[in-house]
C-alpha atoms as a PDB file:
ATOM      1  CA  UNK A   1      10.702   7.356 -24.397  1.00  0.00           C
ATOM      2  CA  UNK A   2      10.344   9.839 -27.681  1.00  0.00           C
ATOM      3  CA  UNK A   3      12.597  13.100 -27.792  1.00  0.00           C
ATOM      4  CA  UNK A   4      10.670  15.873 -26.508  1.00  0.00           C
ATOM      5  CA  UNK A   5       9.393  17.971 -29.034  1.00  0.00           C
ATOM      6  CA  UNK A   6       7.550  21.808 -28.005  1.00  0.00           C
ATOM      7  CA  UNK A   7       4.978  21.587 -24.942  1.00  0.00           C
ATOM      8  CA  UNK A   8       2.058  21.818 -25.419  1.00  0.00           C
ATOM      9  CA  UNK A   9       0.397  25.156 -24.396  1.00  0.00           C
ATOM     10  CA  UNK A  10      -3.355  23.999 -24.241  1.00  0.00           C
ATOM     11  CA  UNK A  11      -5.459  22.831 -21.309  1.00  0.00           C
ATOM     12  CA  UNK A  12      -6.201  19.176 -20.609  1.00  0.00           C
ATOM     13  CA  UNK A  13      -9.683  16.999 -19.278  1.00  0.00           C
ATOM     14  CA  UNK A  14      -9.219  13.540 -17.528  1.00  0.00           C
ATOM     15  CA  UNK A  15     -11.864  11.409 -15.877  1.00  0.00           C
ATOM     16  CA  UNK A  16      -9.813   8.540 -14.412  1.00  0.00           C
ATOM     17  CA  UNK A  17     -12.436   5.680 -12.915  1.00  0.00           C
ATOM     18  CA  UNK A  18     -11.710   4.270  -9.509  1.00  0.00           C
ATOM     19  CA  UNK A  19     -10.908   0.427  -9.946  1.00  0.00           C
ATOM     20  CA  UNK A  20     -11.066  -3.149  -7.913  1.00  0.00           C
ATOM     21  CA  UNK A  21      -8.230  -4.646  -8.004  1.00  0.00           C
ATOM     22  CA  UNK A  22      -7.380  -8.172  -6.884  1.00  0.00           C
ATOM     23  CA  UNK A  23     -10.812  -8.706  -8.321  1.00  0.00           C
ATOM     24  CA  UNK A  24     -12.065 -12.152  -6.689  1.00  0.00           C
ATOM     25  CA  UNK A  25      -9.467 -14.794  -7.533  1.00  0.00           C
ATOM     26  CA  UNK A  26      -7.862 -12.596  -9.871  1.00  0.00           C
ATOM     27  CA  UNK A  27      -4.609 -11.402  -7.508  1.00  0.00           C
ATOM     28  CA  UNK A  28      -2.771  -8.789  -9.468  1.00  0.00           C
ATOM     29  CA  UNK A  29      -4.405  -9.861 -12.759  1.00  0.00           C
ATOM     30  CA  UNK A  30      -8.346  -8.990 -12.974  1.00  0.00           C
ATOM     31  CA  UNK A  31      -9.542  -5.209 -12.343  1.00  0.00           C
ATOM     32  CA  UNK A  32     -13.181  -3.757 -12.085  1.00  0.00           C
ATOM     33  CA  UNK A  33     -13.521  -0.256 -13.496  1.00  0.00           C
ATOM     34  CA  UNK A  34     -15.963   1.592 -11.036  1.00  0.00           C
ATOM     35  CA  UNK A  35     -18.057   4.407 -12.036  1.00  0.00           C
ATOM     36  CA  UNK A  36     -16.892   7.296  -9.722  1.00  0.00           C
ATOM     37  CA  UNK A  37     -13.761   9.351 -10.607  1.00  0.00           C
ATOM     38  CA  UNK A  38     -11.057  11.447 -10.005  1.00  0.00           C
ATOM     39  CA  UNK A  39     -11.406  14.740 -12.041  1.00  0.00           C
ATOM     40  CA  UNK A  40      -8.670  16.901 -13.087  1.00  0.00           C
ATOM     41  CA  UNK A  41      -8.283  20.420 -15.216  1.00  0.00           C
ATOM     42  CA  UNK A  42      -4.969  21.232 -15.914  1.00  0.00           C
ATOM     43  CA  UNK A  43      -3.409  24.069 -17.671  1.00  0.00           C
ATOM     44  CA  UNK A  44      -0.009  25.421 -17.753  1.00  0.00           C
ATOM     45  CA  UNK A  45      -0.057  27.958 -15.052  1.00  0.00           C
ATOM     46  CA  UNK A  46       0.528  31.348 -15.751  1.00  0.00           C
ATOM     47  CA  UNK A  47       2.812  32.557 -12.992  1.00  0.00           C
ATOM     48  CA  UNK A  48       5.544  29.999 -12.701  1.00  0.00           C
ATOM     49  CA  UNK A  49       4.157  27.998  -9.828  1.00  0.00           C
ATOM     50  CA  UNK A  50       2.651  24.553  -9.418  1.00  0.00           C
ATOM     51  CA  UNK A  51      -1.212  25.132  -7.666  1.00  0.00           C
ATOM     52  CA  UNK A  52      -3.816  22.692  -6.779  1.00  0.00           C
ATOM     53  CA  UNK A  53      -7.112  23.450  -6.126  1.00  0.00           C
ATOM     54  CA  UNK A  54      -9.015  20.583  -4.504  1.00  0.00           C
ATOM     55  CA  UNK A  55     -12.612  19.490  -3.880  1.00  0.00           C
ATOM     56  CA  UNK A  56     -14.329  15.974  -2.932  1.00  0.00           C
ATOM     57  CA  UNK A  57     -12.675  13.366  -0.741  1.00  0.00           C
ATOM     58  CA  UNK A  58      -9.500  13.944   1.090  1.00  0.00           C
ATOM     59  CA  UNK A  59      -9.839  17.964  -0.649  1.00  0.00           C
ATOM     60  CA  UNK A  60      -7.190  18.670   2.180  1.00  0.00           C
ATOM     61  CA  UNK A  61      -4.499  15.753   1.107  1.00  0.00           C
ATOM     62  CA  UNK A  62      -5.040  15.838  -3.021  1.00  0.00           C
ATOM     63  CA  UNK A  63      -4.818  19.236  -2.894  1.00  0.00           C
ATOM     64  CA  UNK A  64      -1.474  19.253  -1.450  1.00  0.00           C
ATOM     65  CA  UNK A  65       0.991  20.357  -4.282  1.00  0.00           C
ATOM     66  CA  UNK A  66       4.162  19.096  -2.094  1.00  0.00           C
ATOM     67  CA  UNK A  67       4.166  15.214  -2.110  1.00  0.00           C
ATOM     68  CA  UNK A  68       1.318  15.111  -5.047  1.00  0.00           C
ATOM     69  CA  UNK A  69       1.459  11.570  -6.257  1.00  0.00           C
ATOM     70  CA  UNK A  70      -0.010  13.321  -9.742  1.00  0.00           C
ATOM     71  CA  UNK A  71       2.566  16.284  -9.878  1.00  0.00           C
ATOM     72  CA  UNK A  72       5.648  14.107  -8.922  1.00  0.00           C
ATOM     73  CA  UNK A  73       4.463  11.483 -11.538  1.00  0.00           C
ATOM     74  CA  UNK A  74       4.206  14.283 -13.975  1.00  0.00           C
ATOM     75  CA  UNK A  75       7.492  15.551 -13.613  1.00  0.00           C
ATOM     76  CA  UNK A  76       9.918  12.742 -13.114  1.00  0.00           C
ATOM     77  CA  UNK A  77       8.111  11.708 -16.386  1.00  0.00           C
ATOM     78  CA  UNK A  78       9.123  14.489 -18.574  1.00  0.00           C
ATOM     79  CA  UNK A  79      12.561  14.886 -16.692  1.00  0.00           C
ATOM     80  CA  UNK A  80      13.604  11.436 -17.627  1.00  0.00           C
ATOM     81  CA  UNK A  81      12.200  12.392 -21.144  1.00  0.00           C
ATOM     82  CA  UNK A  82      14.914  14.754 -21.234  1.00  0.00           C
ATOM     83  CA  UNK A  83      12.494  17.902 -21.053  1.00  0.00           C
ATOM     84  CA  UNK A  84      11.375  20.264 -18.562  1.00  0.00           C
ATOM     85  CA  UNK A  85       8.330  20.645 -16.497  1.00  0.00           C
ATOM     86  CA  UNK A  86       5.962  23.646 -17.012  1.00  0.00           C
ATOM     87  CA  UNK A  87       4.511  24.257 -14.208  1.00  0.00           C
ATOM     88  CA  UNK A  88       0.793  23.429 -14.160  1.00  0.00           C
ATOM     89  CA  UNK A  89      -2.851  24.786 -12.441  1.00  0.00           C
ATOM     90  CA  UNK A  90      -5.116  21.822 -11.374  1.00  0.00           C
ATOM     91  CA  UNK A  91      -8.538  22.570 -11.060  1.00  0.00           C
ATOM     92  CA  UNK A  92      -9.299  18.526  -8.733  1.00  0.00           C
ATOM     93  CA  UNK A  93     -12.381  16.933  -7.828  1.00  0.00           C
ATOM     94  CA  UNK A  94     -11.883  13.971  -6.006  1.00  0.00           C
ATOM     95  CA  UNK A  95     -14.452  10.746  -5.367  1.00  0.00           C
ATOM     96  CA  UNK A  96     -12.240   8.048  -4.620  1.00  0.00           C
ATOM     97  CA  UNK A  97     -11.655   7.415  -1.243  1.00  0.00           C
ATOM     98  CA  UNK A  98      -7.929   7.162  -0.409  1.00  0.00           C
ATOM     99  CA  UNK A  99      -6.207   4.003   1.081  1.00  0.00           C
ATOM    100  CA  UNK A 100      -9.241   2.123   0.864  1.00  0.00           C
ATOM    101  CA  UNK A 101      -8.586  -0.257  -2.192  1.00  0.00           C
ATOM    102  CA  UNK A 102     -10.474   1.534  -4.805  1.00  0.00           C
ATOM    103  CA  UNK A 103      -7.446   2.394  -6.759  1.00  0.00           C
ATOM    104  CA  UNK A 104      -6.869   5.966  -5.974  1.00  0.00           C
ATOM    105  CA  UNK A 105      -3.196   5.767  -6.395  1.00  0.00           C
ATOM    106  CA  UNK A 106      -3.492   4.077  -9.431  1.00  0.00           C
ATOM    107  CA  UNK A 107      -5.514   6.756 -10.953  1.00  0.00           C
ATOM    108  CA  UNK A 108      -3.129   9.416  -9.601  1.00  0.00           C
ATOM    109  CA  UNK A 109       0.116   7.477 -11.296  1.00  0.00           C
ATOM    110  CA  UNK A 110      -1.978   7.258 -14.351  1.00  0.00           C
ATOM    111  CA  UNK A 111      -2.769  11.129 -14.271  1.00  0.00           C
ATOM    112  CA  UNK A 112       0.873  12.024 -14.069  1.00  0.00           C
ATOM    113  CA  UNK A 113       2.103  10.345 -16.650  1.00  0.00           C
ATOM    114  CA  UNK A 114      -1.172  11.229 -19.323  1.00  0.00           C
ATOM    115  CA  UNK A 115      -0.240  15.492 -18.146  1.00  0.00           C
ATOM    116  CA  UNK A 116       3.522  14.662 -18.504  1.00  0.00           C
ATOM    117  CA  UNK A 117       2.098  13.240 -22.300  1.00  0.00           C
ATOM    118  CA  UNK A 118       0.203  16.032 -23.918  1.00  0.00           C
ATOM    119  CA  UNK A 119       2.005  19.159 -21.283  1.00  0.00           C
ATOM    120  CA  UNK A 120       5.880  17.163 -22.643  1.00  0.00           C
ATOM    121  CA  UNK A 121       4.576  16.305 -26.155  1.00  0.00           C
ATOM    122  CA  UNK A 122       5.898  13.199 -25.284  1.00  0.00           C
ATOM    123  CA  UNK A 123       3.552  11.845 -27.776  1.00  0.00           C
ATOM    124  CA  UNK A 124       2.670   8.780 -26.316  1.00  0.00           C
ATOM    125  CA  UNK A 125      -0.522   6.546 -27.154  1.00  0.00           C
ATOM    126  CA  UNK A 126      -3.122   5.967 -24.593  1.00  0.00           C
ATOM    127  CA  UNK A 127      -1.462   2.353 -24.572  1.00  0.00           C
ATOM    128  CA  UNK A 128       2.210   3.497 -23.654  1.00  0.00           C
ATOM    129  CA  UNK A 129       0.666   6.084 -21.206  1.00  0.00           C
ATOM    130  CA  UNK A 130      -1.067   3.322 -19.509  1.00  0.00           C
ATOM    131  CA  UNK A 131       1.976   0.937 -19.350  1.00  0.00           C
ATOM    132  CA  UNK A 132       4.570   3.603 -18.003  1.00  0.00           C
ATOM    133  CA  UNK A 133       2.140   3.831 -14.940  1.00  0.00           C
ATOM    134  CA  UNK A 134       1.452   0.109 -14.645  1.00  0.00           C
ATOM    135  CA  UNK A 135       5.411  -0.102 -14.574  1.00  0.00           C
ATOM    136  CA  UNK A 136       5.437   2.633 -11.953  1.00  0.00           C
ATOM    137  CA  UNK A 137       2.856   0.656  -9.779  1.00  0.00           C
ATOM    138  CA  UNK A 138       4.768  -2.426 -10.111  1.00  0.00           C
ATOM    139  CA  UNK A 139       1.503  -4.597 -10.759  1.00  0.00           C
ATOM    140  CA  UNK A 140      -0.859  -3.908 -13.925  1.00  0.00           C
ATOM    141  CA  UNK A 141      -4.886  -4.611 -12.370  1.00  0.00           C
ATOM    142  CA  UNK A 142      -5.684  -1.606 -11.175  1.00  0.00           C
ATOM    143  CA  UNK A 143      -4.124   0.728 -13.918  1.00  0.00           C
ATOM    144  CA  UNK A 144      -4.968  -1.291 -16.701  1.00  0.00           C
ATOM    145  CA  UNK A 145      -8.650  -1.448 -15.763  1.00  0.00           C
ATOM    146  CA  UNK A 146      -8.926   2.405 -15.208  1.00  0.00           C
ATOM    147  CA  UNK A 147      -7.480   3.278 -19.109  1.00  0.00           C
ATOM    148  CA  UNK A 148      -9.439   0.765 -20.254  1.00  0.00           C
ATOM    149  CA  UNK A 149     -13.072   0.232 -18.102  1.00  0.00           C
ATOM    150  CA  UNK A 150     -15.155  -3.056 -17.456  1.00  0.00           C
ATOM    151  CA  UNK A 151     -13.747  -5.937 -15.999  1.00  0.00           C
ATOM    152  CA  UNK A 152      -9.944  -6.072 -17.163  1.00  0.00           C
ATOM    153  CA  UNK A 153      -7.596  -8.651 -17.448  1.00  0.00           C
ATOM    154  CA  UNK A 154      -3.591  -8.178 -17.396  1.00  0.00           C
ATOM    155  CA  UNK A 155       0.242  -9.375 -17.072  1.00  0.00           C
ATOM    156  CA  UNK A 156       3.413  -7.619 -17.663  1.00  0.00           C
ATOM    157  CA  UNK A 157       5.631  -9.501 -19.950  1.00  0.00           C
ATOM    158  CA  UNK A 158       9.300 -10.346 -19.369  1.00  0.00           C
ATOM    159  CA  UNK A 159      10.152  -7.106 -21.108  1.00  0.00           C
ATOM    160  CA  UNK A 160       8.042  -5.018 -19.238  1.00  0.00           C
ATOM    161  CA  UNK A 161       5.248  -4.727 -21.841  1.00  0.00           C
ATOM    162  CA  UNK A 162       1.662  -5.117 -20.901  1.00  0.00           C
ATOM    163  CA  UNK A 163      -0.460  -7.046 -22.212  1.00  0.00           C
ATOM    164  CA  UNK A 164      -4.246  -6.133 -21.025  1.00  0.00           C
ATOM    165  CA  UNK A 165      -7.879  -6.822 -22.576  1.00  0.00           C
ATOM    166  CA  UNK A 166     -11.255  -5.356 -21.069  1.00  0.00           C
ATOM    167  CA  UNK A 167     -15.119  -6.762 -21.273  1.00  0.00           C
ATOM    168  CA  UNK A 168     -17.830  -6.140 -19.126  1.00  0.00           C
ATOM    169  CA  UNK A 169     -18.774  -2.466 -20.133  1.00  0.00           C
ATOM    170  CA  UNK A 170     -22.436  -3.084 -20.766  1.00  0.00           C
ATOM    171  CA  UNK A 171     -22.676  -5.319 -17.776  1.00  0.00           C
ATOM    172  CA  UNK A 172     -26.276  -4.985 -16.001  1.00  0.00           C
ATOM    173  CA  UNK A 173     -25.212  -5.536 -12.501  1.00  0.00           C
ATOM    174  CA  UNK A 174     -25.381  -3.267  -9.792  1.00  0.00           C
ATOM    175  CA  UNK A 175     -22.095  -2.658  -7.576  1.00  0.00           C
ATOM    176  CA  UNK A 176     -22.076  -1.987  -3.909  1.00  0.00           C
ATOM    177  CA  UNK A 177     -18.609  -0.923  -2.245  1.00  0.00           C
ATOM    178  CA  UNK A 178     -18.838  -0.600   1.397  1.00  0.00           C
ATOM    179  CA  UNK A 179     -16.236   1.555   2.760  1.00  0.00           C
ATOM    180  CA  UNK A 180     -15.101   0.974   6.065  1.00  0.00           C
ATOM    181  CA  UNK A 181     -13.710   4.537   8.537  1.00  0.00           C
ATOM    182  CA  UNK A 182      -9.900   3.377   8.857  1.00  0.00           C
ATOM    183  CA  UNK A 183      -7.897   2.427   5.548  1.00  0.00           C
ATOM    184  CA  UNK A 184      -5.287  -0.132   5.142  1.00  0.00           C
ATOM    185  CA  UNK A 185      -1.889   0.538   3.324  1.00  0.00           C
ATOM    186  CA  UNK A 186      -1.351  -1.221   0.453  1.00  0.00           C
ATOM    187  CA  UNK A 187       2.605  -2.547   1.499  1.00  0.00           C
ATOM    188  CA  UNK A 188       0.786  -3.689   4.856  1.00  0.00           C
ATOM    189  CA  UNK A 189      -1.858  -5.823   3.061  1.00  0.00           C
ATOM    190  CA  UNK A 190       0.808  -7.505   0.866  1.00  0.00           C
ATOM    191  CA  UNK A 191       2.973  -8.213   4.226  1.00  0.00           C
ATOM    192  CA  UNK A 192       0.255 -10.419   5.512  1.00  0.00           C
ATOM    193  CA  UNK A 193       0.185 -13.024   2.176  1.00  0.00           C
ATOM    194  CA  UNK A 194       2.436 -16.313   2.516  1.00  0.00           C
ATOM    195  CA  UNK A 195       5.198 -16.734  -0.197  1.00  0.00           C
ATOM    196  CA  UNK A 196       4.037 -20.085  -0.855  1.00  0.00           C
ATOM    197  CA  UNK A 197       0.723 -21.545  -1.620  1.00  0.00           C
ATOM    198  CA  UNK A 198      -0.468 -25.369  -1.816  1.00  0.00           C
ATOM    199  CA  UNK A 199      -1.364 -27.153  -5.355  1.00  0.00           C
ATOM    200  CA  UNK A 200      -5.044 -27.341  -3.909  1.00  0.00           C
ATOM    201  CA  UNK A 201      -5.022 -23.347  -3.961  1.00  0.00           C
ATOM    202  CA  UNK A 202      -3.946 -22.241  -6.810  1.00  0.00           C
ATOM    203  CA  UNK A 203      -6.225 -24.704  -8.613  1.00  0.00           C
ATOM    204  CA  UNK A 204      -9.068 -23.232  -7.377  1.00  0.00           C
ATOM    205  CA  UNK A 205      -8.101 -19.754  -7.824  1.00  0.00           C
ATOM    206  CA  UNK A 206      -6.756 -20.891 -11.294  1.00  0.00           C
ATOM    207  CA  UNK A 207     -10.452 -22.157 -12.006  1.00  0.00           C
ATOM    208  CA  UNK A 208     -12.363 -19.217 -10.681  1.00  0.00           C
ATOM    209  CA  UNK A 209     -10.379 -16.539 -11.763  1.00  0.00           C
ATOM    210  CA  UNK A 210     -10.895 -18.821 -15.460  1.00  0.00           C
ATOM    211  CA  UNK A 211     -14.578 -18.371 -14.728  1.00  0.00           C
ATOM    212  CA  UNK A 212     -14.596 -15.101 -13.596  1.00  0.00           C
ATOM    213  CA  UNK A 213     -13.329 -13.787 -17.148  1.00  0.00           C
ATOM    214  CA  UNK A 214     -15.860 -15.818 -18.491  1.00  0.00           C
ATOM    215  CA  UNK A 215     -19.238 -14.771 -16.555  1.00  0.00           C
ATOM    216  CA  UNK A 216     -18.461 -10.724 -17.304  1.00  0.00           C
ATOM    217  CA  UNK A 217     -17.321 -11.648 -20.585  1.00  0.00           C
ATOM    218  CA  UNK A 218     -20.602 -13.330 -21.072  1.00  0.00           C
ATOM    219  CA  UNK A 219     -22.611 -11.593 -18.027  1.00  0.00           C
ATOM    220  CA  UNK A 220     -23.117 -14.719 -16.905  1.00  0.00           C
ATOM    221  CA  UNK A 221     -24.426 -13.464 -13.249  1.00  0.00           C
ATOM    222  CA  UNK A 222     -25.262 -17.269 -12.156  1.00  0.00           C
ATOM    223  CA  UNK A 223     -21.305 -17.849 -12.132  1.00  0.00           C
ATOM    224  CA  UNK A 224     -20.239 -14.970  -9.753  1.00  0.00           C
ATOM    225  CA  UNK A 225     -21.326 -16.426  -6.530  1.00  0.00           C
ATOM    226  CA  UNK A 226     -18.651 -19.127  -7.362  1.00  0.00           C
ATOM    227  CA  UNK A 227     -16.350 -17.200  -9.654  1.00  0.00           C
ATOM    228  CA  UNK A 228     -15.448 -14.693  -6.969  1.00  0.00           C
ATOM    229  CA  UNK A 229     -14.251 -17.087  -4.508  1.00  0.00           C
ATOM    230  CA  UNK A 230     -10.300 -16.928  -3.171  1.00  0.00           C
ATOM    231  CA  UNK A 231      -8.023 -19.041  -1.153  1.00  0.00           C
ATOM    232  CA  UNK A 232      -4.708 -16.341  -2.590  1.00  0.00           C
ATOM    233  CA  UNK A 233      -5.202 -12.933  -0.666  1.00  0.00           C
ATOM    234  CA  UNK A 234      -9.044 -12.642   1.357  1.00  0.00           C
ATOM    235  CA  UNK A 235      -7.889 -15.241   4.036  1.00  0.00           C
ATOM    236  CA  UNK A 236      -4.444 -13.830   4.992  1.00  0.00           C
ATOM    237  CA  UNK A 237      -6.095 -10.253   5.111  1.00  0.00           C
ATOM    238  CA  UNK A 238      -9.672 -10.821   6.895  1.00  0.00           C
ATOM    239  CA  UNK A 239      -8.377  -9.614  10.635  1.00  0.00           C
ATOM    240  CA  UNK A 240      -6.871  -6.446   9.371  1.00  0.00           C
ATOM    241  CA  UNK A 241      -9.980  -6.045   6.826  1.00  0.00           C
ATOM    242  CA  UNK A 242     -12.923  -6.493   9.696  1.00  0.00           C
ATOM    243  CA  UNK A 243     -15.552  -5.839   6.927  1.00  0.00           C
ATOM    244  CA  UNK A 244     -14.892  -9.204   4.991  1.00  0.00           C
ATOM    245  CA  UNK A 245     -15.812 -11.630   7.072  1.00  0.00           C
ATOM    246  CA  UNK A 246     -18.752  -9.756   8.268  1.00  0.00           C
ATOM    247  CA  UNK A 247     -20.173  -8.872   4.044  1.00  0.00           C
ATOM    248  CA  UNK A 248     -18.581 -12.623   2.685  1.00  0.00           C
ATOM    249  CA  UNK A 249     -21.941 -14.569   3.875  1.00  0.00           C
ATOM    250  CA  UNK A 250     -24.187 -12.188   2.006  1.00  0.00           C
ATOM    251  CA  UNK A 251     -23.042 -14.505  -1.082  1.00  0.00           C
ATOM    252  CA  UNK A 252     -26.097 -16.710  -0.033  1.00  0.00           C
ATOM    253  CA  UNK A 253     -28.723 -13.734  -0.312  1.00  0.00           C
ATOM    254  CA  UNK A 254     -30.879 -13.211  -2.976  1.00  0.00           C
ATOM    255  CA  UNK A 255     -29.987 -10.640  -5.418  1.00  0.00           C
ATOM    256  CA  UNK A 256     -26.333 -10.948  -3.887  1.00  0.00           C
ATOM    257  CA  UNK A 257     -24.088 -11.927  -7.181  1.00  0.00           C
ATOM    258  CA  UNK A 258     -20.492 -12.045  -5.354  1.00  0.00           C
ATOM    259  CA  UNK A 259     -18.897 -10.510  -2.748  1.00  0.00           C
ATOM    260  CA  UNK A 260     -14.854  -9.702  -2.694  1.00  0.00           C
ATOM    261  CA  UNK A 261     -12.517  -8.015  -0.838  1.00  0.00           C
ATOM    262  CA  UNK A 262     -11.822  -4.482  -2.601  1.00  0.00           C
ATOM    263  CA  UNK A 263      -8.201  -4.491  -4.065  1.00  0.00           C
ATOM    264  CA  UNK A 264      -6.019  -4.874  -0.950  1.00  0.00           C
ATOM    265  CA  UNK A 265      -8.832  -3.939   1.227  1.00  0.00           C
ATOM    266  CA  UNK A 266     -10.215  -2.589   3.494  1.00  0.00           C
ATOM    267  CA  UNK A 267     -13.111  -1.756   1.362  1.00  0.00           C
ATOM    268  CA  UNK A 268     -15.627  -5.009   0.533  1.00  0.00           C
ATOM    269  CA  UNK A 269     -17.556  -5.072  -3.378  1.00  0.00           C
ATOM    270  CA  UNK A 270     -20.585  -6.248  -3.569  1.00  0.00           C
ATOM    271  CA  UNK A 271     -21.903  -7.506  -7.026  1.00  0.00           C
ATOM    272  CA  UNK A 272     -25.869  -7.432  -7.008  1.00  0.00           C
ATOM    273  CA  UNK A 273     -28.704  -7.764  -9.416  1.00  0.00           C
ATOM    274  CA  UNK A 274     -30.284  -4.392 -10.041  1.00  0.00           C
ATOM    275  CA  UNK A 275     -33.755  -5.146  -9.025  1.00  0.00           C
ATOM    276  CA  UNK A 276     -32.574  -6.072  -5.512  1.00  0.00           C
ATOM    277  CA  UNK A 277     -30.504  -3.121  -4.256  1.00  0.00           C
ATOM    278  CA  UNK A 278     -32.660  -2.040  -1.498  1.00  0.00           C
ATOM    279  CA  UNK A 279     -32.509  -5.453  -0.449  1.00  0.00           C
ATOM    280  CA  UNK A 280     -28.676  -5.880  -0.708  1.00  0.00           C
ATOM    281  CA  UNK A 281     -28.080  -2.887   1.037  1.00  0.00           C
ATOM    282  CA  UNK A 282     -30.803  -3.672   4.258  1.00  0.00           C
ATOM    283  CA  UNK A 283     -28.226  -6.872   4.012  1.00  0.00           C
ATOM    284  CA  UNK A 284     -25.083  -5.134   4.369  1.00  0.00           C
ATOM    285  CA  UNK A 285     -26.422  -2.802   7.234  1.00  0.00           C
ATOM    286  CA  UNK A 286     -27.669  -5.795   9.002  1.00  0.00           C
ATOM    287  CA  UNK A 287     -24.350  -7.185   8.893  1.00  0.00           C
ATOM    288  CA  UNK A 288     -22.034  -4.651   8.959  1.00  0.00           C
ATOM    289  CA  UNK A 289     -24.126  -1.599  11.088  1.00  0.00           C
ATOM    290  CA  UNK A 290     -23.933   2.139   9.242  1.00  0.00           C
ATOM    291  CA  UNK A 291     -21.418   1.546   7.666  1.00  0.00           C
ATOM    292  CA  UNK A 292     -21.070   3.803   4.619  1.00  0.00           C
ATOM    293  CA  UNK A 293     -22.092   2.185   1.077  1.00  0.00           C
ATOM    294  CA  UNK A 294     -21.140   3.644  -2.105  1.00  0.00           C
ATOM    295  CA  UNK A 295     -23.668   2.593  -5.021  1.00  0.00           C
ATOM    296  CA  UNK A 296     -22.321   2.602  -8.819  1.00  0.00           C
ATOM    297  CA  UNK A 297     -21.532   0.611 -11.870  1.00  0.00           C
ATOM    298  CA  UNK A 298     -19.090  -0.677 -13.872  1.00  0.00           C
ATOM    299  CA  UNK A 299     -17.132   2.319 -15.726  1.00  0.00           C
ATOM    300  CA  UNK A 300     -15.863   2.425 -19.014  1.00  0.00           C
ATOM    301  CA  UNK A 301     -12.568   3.700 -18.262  1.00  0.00           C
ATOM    302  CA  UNK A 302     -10.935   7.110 -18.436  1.00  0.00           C
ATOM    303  CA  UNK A 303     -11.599   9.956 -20.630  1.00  0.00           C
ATOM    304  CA  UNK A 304      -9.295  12.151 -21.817  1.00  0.00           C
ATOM    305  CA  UNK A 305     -10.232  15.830 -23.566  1.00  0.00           C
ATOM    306  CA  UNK A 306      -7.882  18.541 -24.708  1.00  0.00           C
ATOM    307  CA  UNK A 307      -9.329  21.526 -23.945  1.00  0.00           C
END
């Protein structure tokens, strides 16, 4: 990273989407931006001490200042910039629901680093901001699609660069995340996948995660029934992710577009044609019971004001 050059005394905006990771096929590569959002106002605080004041989701856990995924992030950031953390006043609204696989900690790592930015005058682009927290959550879908909105895809290369390109922002389609009442830890969902997968598998996720790409790219909503299928992750997760197997078969209802597992689950996304949403969602309760339904669109991406 740059030398660290004087902090920077004025107050900072961020918007940071919730994502879908794992998007369909797309394990560890393709991310869906989501249009509710993890709010924070930071300033440098005035009396020496780190504060949080919380609201939304989870108000009890994000606004925690010990063990703070964002204040940690922010720190060791500028610390191993060679600088010193000022201490800071966040001012948090929270809409992401936590440990559900909507990308909440990938919006927290990307917070951290973006206040360690313009609070260490690291001076850092949006880009390099976004890589140091794809390299800090060892994978690149979910941070990659909440810098940059839509339907993202992205690798790390062998140097640790990221490469990452987004389409999908206009898309017309409704989303539907149903949220089940117990979450599902991310390094428990990754337990449960097999090291090795047959030729026959990775074709097919090869193919649909190819066709995936191209039906947002085009919003081609006739491909997502089939572009969303997977034979990498959803099978190996289903029993510990009780809403997937119940939502999956709603892929054959009209107005129904795709159906996925959220990131690493538990949560399921629901694709849907906007005309049909009271329809979709009678579908889901049928299914599923009361179980709590989150309506939104596709974001595009975080926003970032100095205030």
């Amino acid at each position: 990273m740059r030398a660290v050059p004087l902090r920077e005394e004025r107050g900072l905006h961020l918007r940071l989407p919730a994502t879908s990771a794992n998007l369909g096929p797309g394990f560890d590569a393709l991310g869906l931006a989501m249009s509710f959002y993890l709010t924070i106002d930071a300033r440098v605080a005035g009396d020496g001490r780190f504060a949080i004041e919380a609201s939304g989701r989870s108000a009890d856990l994000c606004g925690r200042v010990d063990g703070s995924l964002i204040l940690d992030t922010y720190r060791d950031v500028i610390e191993r910039a060679g600088g010193t953390a000022s201490a800071l006043h966040l001012v948090l609204h929270n809409e992401i629901p936590l440990g559900m696989g909507c990308g909440s900690s990938a919006a927290a790592l990307l917070a951290g680093v973006l206040l360690a930015n313009h609070f260490g005058g690291l001076g850092l682009t949006g880009y390099e901001a976004m890589e140091e927290a794809c390299r800090r959550e060892g994978h690149p879908d979910n941070v990659a699609a909440c810098w940059l909105g839509g339907m993202t895809a992205s690798a790390m290369s062998g140097d640790g660069r990221v490469l990452a390109a987004s389409c999908g922002q206009e898309s017309k389609w409704g989303l539907m995340l149903a949220v089940p009442s117990v979450g599902l830890a991310t390094k428990k969902a990754r337990a449960l996948l097999p090291e090795a997968y047959t030729r026959i598998d990775a074709v097919l996720n090869v193919q649909r995660t190819a066709l995936l790409v191209a039906a947002f790219a085009l919003g081609r909503g006739d491909l997502l029934r089939t572009a969303m299928q997977d034979r990498m992750h959803q099978p190996y997760r289903a029993d510990a992710c009780p809403l997937l197997p119940l939502l999956l078969p709603l892929g054959d209802v009209p107005g129904v577009l795709g159906v996925a597992l959220s990131g690493a689950g538990p949560s399921v996304l629901i694709v849907h044609g906007l005309e049909n949403k009271a329809e979709v969602r009678e579908a889901v309760v049928a299914r599923a019971g009361e179980v709590e339904l989150i309506e939104t669109d596709t974001s595009k991406g975080t926003a970032v004001t100095v205030t």
